[in-house]
Protein backbone atom coordinates (compact mmCIF):
# COMPACT_ATOMS: atom_id res chain seq x y z
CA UNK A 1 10.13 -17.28 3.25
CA UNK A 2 9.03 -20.71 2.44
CA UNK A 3 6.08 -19.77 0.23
CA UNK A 4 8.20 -17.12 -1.54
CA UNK A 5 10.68 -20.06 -2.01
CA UNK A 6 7.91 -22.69 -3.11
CA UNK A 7 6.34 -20.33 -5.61
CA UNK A 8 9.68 -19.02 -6.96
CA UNK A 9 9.12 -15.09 -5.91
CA UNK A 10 11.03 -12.62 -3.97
CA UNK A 11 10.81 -10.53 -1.24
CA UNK A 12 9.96 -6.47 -1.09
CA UNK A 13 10.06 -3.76 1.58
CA UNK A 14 9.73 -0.62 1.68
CA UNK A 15 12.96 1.08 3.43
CA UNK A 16 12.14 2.46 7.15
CA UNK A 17 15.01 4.85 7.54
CA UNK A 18 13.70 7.96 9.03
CA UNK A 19 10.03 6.32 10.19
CA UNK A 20 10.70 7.80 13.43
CA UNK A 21 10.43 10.98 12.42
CA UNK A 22 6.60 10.72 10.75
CA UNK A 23 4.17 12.81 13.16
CA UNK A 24 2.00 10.74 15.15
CA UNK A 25 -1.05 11.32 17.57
CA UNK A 26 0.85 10.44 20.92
CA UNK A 27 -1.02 7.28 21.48
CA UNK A 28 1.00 6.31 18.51
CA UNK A 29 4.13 6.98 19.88
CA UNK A 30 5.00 4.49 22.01
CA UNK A 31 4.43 1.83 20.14
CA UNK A 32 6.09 3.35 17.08
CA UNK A 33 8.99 3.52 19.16
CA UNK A 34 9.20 0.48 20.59
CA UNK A 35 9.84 -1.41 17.27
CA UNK A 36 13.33 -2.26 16.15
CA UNK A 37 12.89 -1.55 12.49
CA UNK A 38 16.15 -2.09 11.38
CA UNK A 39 16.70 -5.62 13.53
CA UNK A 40 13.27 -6.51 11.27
CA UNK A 41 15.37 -5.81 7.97
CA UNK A 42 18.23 -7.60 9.20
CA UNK A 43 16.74 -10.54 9.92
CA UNK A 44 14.56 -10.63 6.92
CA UNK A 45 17.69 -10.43 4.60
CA UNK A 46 19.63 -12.64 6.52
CA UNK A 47 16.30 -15.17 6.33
CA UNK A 48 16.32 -14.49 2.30
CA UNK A 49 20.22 -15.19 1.70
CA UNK A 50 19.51 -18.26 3.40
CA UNK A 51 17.19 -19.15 1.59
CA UNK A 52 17.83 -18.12 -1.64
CA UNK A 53 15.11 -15.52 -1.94
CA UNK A 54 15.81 -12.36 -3.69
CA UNK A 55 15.29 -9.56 -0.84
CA UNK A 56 14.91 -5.91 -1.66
CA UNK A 57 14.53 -2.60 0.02
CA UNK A 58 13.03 -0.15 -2.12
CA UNK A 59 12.52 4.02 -1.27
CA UNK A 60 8.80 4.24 -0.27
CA UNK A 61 8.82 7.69 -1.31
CA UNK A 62 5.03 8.14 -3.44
CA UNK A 63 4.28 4.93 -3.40
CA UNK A 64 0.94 5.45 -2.38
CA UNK A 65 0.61 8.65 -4.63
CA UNK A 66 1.68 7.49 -7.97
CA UNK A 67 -0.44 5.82 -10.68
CA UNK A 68 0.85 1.90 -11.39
CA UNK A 69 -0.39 1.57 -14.58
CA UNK A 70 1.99 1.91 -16.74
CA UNK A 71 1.25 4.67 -19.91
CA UNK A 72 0.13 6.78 -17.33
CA UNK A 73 2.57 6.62 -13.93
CA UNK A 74 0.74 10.10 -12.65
CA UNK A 75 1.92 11.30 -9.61
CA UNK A 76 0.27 13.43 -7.27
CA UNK A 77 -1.12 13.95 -3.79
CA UNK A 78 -4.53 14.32 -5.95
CA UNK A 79 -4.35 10.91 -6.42
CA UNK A 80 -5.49 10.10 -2.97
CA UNK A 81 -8.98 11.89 -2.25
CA UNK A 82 -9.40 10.35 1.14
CA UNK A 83 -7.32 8.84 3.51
CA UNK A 84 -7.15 4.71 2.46
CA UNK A 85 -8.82 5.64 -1.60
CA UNK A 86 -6.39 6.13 -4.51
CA UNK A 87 -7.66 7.45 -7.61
CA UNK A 88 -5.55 8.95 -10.33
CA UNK A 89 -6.42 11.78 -11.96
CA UNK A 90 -4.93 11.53 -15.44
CA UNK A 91 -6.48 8.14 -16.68
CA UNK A 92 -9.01 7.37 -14.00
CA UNK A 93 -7.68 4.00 -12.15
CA UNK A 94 -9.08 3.43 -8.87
CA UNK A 95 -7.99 1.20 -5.84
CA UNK A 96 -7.26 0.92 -2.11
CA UNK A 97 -4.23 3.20 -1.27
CA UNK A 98 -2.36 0.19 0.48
CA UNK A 99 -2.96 -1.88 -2.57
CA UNK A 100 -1.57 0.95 -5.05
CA UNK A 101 1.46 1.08 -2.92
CA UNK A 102 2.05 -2.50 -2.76
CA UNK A 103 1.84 -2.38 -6.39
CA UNK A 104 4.46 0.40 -6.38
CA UNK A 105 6.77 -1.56 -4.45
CA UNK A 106 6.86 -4.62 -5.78
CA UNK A 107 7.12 -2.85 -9.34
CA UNK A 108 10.33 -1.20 -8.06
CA UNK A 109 12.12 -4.12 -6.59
CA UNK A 110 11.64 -5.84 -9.71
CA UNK A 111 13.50 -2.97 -11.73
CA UNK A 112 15.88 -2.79 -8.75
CA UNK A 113 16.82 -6.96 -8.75
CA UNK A 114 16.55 -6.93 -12.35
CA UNK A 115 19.82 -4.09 -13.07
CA UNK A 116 21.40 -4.91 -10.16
CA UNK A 117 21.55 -8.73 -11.71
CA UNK A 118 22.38 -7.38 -15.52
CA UNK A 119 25.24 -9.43 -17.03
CA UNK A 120 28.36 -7.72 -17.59
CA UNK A 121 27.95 -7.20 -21.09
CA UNK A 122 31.20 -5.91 -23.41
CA UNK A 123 29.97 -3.69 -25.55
CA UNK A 124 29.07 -1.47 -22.98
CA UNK A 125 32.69 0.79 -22.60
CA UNK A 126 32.22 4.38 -20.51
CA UNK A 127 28.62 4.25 -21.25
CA UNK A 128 28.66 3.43 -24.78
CA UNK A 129 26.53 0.39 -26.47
CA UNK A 130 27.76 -0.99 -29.63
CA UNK A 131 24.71 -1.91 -31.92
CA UNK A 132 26.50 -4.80 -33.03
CA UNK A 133 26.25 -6.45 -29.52
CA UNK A 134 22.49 -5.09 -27.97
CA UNK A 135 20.97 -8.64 -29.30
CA UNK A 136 23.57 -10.54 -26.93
CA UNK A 137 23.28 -8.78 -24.01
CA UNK A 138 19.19 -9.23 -24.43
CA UNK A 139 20.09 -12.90 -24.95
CA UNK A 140 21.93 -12.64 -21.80
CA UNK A 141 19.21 -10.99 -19.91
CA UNK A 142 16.79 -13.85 -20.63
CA UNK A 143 19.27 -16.47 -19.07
CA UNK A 144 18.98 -15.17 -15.87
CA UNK A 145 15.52 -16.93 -14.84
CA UNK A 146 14.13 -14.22 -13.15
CA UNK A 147 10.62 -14.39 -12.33
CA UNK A 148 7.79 -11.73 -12.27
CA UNK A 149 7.48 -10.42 -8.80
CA UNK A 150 4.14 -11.55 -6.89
CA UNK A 151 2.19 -8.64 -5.07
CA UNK A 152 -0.15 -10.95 -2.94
């Protein structure tokens, strides 16, 4: 928490609801098991409020199966060739797995902090944006000092 807090960044994790139920080898098992996944988010968000660290939980789902750059966003069990290798096969970007993933995350706790923290803006009434008003609530967006998430 402190170097997230020195260097002005926030916090990602992937949600572990349902980890228990992944198939292991049975050596696996126990020590799956024996780790209280949801005391580890607890504390970790309790840890961030305190210290004024944005914390997010993000759905894991793909993460390590779809492309991060950007024009492309390809997703596909393809994409992984071998167990810990990730290479897309749309536009060719290559990487460790773990690495893609991180990527993934981090990319989606941004987007998830960033419209959970959108200013109330007025123009928006049941859904609809008033052209007159888009230019404020983009000036209101850029008030809000948040920071590109770090990955590493």
């Amino acid at each position: 928490m402190a170097d997230a807090q020195r260097i002005g960044r926030g916090i990602a994790v992937e949600e572990l609801a349902g980890i228990r139920r992944v198939r292991l080898q049975p050596s696996q098992r126990a020590t799956l098991s024996s780790w209280p996944f949801h005391r580890l988010g607890a504390f970790l968000a309790y840890e961030a409020c305190c210290s004024g660290v944005p914390y997010a939980q993000v759905d894991p789902a793909c993460a390590s199966q779809v492309c991060p750059v950007l024009r492309c966003r390809n997703t596909s069990r393809g994409n992984r060739p071998h167990r810990g290798v990730f290479c897309c096969r749309s536009c060719g970007f290559a990487g460790p797995a773990d690495h893609i993933a991180v990527c993934n995350v981090a990319g989606r706790a941004q987007v998830a902090w960033a419209f959970v923290n959108a200013p109330n803006d007025p123009a928006v009434e049941d859904g609809a944006v008033c052209p007159a008003h888009v230019g404020q609530a983009a000036e209101k967006g850029a008030g809000l000092g948040l920071q590109p998430w770090g990955v590493g």
